[in-house]
Protein backbone atom coordinates (compact mmCIF):
# COMPACT_ATOMS: atom_id res chain seq x y z
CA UNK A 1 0.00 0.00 0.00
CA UNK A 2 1.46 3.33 -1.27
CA UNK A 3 2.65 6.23 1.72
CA UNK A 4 0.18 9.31 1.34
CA UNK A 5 3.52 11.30 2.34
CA UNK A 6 5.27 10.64 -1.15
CA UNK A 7 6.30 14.50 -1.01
CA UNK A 8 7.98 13.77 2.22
CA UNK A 9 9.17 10.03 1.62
CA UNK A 10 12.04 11.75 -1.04
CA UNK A 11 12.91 13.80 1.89
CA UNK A 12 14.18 10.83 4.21
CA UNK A 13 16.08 7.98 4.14
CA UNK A 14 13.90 4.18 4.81
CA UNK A 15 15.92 0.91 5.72
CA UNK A 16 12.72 -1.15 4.71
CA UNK A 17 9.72 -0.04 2.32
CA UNK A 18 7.24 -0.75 4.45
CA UNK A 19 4.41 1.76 5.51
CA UNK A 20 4.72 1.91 9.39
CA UNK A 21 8.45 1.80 8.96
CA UNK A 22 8.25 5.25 6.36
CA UNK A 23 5.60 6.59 8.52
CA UNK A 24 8.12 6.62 11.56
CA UNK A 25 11.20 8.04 9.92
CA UNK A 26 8.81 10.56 8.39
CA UNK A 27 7.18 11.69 11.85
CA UNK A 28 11.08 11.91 12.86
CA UNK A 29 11.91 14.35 10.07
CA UNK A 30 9.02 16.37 10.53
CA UNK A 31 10.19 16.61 14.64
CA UNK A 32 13.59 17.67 13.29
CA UNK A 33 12.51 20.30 10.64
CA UNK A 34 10.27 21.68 13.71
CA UNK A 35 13.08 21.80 16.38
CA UNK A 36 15.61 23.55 14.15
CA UNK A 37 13.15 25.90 13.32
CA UNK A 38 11.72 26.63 16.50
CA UNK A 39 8.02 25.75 15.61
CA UNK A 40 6.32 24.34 18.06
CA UNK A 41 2.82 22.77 18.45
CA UNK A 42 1.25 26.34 19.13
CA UNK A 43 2.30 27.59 16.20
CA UNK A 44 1.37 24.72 13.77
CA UNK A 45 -2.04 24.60 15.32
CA UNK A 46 -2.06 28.49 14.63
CA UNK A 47 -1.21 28.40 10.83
CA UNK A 48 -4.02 25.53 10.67
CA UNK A 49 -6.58 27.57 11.75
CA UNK A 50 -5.51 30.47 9.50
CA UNK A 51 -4.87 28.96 6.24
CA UNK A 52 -8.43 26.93 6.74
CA UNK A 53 -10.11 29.93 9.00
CA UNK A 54 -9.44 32.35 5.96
CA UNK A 55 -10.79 31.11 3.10
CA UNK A 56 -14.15 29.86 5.57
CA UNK A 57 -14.72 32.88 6.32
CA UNK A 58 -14.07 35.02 3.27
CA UNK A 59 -16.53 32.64 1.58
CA UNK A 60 -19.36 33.30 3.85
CA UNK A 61 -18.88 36.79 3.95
CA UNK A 62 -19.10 37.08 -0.12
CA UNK A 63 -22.44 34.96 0.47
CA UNK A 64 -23.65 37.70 3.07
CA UNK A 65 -22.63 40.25 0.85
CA UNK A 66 -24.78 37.96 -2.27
CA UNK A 67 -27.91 37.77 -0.16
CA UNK A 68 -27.80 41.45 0.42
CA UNK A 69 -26.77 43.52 -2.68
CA UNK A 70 -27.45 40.44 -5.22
CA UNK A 71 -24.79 39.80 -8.08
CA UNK A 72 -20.87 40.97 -6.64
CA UNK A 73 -20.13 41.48 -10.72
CA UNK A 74 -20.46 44.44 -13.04
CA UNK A 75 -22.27 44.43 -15.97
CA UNK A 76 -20.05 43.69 -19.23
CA UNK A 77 -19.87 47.33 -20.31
CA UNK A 78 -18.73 48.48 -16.95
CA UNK A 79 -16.51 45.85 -16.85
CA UNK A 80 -14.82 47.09 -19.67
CA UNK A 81 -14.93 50.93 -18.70
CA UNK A 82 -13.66 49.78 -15.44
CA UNK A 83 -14.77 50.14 -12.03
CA UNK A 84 -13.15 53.43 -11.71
CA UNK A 85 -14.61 54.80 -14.50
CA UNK A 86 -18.37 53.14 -14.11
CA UNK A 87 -18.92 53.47 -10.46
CA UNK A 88 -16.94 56.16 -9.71
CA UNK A 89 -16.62 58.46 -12.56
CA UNK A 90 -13.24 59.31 -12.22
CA UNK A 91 -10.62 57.38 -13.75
CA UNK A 92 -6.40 56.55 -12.32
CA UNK A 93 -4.76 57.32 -14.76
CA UNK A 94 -4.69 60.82 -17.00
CA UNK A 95 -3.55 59.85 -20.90
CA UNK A 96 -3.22 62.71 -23.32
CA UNK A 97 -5.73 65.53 -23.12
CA UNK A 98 -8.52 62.82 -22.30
CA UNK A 99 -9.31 60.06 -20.13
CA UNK A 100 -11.62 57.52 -19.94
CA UNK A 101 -12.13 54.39 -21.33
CA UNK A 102 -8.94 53.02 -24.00
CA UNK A 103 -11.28 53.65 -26.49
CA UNK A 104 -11.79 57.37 -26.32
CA UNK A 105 -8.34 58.05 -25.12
CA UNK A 106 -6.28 60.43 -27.56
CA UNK A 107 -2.59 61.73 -28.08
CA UNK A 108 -1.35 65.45 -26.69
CA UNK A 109 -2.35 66.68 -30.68
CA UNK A 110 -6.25 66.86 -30.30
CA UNK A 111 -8.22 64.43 -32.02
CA UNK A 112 -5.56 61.80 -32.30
CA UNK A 113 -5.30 58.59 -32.08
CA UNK A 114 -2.83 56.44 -29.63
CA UNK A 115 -2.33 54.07 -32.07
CA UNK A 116 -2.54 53.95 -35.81
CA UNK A 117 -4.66 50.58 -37.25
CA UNK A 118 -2.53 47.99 -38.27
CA UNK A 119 -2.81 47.51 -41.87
CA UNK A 120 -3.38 44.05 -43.39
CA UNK A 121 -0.87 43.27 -45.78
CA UNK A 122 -1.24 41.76 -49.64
């Protein structure tokens, strides 16, 4: 029966491939990576939590958040304007004499373009 460790098996050294036998020297090099880093049980029980305490409760939060205001997404048009733009009506960044959307953006010479279409070729 294959080790659910395999990640860890690479790590040590076995004298005999059998499960209980990896499973020891694996629970031995976990014990040493701990002790010469100082982590103890408190702090593995701590990052547990987090990394599992995170996620939990992000997710029910964006459900609160669902049941309240409905969809979290933007329509497609404001999606492409950008949030700024859309919901704010102000945009980050100034480019050329307007701003906006990339669409109606234009160079310092009034009324032109950023960039020139690209012209198929024969």
């Amino acid at each position: 029966m294959p080790s659910a460790l395999r990640a860890l098996r690479g790590a040590t050294t076995v004298d005999r491939d059998e499960e209980g036998h990896v499973h020891d020297r694996v629970i031995e090099l976990l014990e040493a990576m701990c002790a010469r880093n100082a982590v103890d049980h408190d702090d593995i029980v701590s990052i547990l939590f987090t990394a599992t305490f995170a996620p939990v409760a992000t997710i029910v939060i964006l459900l609160v958040l669902r049941a309240v205001f409905g969809s979290l997404r933007l329509d497609e048009e404001s999606e492409f304007l950008g949030v700024d733009l859309s919901e704010h009506s102000e945009t980050a960044y100034m480019f050329g004499s307007a701003s906006g959307s990339p669409a109606t953006h234009t160079s310092q010479v009034q009324g032109a373009p950023l960039a020139s279409p690209v012209k198929a070729r024969a």
